[in-house]
PDB file of N, CA and C in Angstrom:
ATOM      1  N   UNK A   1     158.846 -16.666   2.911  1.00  0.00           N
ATOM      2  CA  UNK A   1     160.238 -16.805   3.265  1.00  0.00           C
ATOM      3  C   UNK A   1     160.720 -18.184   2.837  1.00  0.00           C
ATOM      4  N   UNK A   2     161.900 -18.167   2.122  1.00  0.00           N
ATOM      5  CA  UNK A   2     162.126 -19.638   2.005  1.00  0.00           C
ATOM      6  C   UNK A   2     163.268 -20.382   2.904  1.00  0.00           C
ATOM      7  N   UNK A   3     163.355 -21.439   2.609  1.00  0.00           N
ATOM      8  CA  UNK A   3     164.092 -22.073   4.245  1.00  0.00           C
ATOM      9  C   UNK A   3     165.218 -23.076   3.679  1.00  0.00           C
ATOM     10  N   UNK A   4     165.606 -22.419   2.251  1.00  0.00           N
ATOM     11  CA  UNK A   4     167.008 -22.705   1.941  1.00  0.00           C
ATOM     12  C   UNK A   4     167.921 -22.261   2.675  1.00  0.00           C
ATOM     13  N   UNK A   5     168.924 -23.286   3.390  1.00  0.00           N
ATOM     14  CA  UNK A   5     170.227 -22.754   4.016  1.00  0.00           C
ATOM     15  C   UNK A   5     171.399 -23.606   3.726  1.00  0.00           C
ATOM     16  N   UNK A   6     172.747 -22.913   4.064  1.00  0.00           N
ATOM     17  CA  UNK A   6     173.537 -23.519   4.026  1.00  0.00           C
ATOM     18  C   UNK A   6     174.154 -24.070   5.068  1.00  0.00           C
ATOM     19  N   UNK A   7     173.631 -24.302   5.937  1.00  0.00           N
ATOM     20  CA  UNK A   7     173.599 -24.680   7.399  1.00  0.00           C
ATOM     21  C   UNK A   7     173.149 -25.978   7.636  1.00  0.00           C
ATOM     22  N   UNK A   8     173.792 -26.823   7.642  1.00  0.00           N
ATOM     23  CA  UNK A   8     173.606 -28.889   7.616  1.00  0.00           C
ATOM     24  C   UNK A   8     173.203 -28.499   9.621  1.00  0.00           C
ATOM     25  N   UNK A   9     172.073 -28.866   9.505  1.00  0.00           N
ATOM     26  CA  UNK A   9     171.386 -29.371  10.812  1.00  0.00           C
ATOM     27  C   UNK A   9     172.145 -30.936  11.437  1.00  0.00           C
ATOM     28  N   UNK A  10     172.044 -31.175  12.469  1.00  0.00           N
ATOM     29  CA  UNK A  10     172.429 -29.551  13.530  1.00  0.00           C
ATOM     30  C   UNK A  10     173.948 -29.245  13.258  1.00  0.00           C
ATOM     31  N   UNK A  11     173.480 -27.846  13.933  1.00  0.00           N
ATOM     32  CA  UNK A  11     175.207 -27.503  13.430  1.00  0.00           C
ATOM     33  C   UNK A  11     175.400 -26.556  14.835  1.00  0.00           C
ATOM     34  N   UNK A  12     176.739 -26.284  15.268  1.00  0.00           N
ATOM     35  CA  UNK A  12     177.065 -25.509  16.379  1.00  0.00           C
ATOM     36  C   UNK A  12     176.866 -24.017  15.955  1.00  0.00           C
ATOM     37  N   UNK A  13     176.507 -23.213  16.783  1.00  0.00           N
ATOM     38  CA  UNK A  13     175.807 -21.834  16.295  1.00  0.00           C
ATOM     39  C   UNK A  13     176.286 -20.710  17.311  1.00  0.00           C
ATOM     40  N   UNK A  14     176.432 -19.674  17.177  1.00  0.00           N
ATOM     41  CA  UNK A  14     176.922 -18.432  18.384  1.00  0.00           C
ATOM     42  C   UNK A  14     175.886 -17.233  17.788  1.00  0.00           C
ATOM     43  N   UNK A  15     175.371 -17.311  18.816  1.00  0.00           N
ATOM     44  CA  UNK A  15     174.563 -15.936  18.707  1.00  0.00           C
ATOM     45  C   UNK A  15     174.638 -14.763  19.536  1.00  0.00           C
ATOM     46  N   UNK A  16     174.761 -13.867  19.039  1.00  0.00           N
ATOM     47  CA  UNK A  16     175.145 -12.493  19.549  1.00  0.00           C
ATOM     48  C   UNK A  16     174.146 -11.484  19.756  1.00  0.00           C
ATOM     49  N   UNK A  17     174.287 -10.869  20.874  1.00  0.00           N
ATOM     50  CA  UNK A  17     173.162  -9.527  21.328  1.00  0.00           C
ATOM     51  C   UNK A  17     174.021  -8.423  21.744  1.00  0.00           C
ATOM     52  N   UNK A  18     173.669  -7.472  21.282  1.00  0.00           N
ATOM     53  CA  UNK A  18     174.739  -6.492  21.870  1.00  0.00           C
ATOM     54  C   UNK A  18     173.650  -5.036  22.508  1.00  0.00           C
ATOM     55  N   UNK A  19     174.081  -4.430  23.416  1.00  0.00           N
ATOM     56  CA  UNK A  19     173.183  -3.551  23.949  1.00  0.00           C
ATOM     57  C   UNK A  19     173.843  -2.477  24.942  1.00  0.00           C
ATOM     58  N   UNK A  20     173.249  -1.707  25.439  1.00  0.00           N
ATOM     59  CA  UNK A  20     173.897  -0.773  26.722  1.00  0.00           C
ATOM     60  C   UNK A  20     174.478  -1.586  27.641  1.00  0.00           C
ATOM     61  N   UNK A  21     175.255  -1.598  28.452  1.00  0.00           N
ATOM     62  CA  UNK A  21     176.338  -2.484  29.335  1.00  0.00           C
ATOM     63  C   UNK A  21     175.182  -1.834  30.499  1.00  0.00           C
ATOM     64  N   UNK A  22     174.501  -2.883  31.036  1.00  0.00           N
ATOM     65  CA  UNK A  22     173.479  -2.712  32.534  1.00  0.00           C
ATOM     66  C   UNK A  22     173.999  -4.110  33.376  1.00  0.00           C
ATOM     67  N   UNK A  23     173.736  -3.992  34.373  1.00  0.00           N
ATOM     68  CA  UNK A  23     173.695  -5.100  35.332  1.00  0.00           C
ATOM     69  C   UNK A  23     173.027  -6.202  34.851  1.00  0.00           C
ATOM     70  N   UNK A  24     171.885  -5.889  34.406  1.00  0.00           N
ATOM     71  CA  UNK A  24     170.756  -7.168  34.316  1.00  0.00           C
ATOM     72  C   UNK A  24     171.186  -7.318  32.207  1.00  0.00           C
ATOM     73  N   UNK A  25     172.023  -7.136  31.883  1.00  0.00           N
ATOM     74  CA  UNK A  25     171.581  -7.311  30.306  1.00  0.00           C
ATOM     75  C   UNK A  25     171.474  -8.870  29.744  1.00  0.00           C
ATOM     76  N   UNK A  26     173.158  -9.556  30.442  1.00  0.00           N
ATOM     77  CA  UNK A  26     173.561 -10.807  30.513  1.00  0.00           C
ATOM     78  C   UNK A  26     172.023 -11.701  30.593  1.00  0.00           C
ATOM     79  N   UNK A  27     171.815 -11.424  31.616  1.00  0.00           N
ATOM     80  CA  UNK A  27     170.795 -12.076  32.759  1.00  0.00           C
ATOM     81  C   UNK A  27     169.490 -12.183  31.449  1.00  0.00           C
ATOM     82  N   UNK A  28     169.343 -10.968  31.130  1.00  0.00           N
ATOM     83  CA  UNK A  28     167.449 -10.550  30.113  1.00  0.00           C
ATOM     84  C   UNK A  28     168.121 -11.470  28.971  1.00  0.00           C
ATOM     85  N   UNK A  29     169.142 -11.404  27.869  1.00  0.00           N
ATOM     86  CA  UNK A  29     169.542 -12.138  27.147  1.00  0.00           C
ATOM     87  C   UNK A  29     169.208 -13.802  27.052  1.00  0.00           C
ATOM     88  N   UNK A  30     170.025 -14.229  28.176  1.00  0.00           N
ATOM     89  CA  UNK A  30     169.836 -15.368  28.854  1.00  0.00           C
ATOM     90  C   UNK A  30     168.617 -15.979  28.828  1.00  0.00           C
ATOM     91  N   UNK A  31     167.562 -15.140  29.403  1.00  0.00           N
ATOM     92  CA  UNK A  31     166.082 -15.460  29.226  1.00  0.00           C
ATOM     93  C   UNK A  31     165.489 -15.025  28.464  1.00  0.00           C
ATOM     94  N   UNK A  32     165.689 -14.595  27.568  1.00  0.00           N
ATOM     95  CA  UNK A  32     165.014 -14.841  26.526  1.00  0.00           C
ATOM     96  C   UNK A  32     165.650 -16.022  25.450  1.00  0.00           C
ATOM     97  N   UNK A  33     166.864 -15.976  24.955  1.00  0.00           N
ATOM     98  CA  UNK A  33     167.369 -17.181  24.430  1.00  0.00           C
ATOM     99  C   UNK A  33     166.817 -18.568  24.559  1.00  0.00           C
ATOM    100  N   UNK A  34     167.361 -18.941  26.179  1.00  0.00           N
ATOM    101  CA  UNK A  34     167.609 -20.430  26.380  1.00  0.00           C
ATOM    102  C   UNK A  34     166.503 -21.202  26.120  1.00  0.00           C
ATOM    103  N   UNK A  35     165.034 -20.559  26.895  1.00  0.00           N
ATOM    104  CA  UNK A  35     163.715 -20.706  26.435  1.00  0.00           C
ATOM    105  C   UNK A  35     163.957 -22.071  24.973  1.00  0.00           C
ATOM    106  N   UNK A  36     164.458 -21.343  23.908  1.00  0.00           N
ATOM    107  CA  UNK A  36     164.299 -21.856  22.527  1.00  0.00           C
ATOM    108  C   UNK A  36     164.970 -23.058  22.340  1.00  0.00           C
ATOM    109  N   UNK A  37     166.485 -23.128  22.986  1.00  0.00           N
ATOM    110  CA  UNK A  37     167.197 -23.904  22.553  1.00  0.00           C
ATOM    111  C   UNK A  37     167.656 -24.936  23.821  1.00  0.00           C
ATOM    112  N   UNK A  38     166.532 -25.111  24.617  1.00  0.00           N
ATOM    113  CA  UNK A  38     166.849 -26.100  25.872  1.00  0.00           C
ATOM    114  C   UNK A  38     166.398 -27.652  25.270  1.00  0.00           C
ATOM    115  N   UNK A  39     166.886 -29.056  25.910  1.00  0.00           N
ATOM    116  CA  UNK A  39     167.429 -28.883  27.122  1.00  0.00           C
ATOM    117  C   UNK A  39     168.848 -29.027  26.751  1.00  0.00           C
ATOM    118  N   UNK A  40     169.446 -28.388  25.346  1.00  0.00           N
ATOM    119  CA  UNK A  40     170.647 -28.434  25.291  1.00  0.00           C
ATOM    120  C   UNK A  40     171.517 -27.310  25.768  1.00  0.00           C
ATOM    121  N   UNK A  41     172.733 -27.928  25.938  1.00  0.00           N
ATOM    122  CA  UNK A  41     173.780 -27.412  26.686  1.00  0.00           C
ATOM    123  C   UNK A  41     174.385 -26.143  26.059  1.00  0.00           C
ATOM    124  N   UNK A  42     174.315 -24.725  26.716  1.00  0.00           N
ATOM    125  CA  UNK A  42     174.732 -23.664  26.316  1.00  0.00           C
ATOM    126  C   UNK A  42     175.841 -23.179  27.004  1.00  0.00           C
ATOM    127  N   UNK A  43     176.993 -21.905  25.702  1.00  0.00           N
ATOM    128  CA  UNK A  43     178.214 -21.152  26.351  1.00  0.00           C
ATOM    129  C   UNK A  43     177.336 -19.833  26.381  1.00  0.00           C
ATOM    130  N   UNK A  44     177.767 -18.974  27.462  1.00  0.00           N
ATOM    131  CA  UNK A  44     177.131 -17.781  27.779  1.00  0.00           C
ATOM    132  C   UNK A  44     178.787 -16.858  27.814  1.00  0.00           C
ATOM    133  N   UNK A  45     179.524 -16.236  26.969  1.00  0.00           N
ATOM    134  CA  UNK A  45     180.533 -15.297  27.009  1.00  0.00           C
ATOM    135  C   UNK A  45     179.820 -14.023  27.118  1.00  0.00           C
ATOM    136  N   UNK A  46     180.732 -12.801  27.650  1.00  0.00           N
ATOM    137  CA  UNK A  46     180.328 -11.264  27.453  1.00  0.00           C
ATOM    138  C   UNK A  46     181.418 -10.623  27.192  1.00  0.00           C
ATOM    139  N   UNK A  47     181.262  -9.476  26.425  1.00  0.00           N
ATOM    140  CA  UNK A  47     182.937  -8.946  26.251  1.00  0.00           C
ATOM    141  C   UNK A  47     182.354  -7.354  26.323  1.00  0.00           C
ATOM    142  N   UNK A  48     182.648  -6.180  27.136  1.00  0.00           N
ATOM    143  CA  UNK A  48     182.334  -5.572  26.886  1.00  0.00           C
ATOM    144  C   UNK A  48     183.158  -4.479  26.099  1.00  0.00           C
ATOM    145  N   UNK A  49     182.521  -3.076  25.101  1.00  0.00           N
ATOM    146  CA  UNK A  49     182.940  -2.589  24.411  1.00  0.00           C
ATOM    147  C   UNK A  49     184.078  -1.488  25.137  1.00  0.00           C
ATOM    148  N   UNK A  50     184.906  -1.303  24.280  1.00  0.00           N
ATOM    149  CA  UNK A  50     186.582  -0.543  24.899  1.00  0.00           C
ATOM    150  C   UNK A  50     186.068   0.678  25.918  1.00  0.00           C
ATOM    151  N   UNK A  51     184.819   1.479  25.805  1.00  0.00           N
ATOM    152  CA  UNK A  51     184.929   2.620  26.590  1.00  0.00           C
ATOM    153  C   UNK A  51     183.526   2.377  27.452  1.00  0.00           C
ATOM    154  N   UNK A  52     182.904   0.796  27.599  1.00  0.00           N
ATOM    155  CA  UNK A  52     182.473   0.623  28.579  1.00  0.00           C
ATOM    156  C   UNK A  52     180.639   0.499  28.638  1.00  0.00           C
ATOM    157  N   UNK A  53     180.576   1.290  27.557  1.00  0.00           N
ATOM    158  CA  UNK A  53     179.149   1.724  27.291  1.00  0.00           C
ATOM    159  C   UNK A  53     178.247   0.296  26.699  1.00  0.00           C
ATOM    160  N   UNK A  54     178.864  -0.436  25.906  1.00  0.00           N
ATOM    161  CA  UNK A  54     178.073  -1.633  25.217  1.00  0.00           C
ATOM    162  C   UNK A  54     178.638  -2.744  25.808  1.00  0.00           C
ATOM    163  N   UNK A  55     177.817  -3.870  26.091  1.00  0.00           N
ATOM    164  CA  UNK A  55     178.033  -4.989  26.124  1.00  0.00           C
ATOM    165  C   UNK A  55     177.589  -5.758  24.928  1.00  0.00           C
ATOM    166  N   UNK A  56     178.051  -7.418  24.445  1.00  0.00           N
ATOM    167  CA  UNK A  56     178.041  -7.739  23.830  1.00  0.00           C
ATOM    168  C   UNK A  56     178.011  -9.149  24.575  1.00  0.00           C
ATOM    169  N   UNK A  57     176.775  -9.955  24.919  1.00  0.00           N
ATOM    170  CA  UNK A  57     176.678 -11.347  24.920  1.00  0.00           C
ATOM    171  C   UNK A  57     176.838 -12.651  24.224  1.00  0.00           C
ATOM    172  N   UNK A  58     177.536 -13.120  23.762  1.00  0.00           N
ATOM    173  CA  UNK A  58     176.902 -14.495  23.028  1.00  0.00           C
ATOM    174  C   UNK A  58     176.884 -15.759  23.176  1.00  0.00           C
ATOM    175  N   UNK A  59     175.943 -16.641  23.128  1.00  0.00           N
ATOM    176  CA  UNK A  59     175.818 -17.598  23.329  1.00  0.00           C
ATOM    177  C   UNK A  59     175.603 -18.669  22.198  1.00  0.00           C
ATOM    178  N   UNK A  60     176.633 -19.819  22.851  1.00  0.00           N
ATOM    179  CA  UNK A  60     176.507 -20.916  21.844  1.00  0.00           C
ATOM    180  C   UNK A  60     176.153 -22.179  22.201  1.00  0.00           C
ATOM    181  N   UNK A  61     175.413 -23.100  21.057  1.00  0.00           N
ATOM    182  CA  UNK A  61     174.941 -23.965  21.199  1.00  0.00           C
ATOM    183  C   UNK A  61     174.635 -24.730  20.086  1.00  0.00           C
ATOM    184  N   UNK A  62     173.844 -25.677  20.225  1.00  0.00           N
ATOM    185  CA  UNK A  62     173.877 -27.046  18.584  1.00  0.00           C
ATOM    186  C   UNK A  62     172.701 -26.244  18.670  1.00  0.00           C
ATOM    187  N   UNK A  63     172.359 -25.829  17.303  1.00  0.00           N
ATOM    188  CA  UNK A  63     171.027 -25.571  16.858  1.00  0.00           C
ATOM    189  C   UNK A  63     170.589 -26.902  16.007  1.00  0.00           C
ATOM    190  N   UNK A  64     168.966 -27.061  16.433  1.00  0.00           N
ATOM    191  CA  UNK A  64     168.784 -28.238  15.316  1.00  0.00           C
ATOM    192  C   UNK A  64     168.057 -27.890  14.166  1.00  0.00           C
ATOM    193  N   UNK A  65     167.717 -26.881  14.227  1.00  0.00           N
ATOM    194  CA  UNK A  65     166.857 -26.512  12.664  1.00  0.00           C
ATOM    195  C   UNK A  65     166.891 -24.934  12.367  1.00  0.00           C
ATOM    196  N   UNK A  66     166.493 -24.471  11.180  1.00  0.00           N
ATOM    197  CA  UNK A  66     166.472 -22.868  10.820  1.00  0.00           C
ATOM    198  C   UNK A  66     165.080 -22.105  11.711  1.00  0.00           C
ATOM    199  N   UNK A  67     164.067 -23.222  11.743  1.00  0.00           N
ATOM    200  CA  UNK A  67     163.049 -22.869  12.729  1.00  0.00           C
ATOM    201  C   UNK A  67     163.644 -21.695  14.040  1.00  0.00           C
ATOM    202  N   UNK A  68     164.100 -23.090  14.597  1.00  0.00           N
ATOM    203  CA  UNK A  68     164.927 -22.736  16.056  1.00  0.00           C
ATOM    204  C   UNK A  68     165.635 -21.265  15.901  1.00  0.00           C
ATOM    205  N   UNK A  69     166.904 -21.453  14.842  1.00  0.00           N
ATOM    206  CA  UNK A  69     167.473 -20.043  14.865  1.00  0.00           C
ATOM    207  C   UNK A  69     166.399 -18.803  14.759  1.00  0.00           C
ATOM    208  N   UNK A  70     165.004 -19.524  13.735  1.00  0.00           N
ATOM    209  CA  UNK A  70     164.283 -17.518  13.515  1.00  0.00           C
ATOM    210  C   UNK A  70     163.633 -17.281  14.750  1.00  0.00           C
ATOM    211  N   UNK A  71     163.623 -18.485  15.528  1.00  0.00           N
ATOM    212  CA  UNK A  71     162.223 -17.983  16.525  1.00  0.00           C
ATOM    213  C   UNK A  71     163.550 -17.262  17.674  1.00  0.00           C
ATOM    214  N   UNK A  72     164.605 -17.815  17.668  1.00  0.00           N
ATOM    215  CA  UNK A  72     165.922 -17.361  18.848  1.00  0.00           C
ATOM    216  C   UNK A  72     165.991 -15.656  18.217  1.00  0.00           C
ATOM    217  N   UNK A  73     165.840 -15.556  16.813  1.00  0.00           N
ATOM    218  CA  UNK A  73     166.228 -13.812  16.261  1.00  0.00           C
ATOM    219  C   UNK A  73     165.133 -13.166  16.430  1.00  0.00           C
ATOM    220  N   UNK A  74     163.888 -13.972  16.757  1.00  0.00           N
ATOM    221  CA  UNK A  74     162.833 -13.321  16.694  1.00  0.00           C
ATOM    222  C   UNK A  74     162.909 -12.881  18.021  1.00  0.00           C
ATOM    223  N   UNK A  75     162.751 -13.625  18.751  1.00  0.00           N
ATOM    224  CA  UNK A  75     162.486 -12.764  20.034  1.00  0.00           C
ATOM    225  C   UNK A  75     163.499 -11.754  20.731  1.00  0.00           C
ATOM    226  N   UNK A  76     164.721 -11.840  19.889  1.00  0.00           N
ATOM    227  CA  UNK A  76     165.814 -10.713  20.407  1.00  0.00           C
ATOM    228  C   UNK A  76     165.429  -9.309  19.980  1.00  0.00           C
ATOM    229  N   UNK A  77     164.845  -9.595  18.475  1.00  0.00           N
ATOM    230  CA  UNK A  77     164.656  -8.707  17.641  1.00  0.00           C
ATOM    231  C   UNK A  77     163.003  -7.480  18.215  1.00  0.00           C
ATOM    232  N   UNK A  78     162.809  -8.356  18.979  1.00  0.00           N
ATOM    233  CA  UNK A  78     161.259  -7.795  19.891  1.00  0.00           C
ATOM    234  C   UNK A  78     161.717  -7.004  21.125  1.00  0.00           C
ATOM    235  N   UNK A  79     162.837  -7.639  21.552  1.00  0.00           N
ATOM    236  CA  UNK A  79     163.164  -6.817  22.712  1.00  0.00           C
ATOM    237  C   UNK A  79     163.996  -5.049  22.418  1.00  0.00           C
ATOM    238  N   UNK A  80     163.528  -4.102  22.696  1.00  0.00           N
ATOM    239  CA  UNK A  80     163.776  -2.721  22.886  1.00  0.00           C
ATOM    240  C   UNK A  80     165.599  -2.733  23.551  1.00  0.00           C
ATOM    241  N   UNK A  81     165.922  -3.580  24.320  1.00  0.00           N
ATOM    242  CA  UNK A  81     167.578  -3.428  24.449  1.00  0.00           C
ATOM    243  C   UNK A  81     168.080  -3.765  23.884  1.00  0.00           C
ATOM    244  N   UNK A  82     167.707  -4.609  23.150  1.00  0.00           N
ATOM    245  CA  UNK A  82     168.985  -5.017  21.925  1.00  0.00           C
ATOM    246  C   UNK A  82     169.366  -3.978  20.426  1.00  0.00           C
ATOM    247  N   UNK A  83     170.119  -4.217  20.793  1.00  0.00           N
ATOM    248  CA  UNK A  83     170.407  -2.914  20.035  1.00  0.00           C
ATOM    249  C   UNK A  83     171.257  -3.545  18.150  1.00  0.00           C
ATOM    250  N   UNK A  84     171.799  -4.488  18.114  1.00  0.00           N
ATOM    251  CA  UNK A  84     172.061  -5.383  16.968  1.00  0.00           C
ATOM    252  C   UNK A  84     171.914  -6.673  17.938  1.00  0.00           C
ATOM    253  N   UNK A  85     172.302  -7.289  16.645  1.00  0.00           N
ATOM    254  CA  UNK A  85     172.547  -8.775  16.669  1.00  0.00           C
ATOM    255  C   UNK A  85     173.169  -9.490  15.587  1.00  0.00           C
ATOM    256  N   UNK A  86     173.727 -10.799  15.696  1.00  0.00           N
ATOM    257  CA  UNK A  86     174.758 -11.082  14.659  1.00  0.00           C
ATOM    258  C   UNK A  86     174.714 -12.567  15.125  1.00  0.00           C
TER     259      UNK A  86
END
């Protein structure tokens, strides 16, 4: 994999999970994310989809390297509720 980006470190970043709209989705998101990108300061928004069924989390924060972002996609990408990401 190569680790050309166009992304000048650090840079402000929003990452998105989107999944079935549950009680706990916010919450599982949350923990799995912050883990990566502490002890800096994170936005946690949710918007859910028009007929109720999907939620859509994202959270933003200064990422400091491309590291940081694959290991943050990696572990979304492991979890069975997430359903995209962006």
């Amino acid at each position: 994999m190569t680790t050309d980006t166009l992304i000048e470190f650090p840079a402000p970043i929003a990452v998105k999970a989107m999944g079935l709209d549950a009680d706990d989705f916010e919450t599982l998101i949350t923990e799995l994310v912050v883990p990566h990108i502490k002890p800096h300061p994170v936005t946690v928004t949710t918007l859910p989809s028009s007929g109720g069924k999907y939620l859509s989390v994202s959270i933003r924060f200064t990422a400091l390297s491309l590291e940081q972002l694959h290991a943050v996609y990696a572990v979304l990408k492991e979890e069975s509720r997430v359903l995209y990401t962006l």
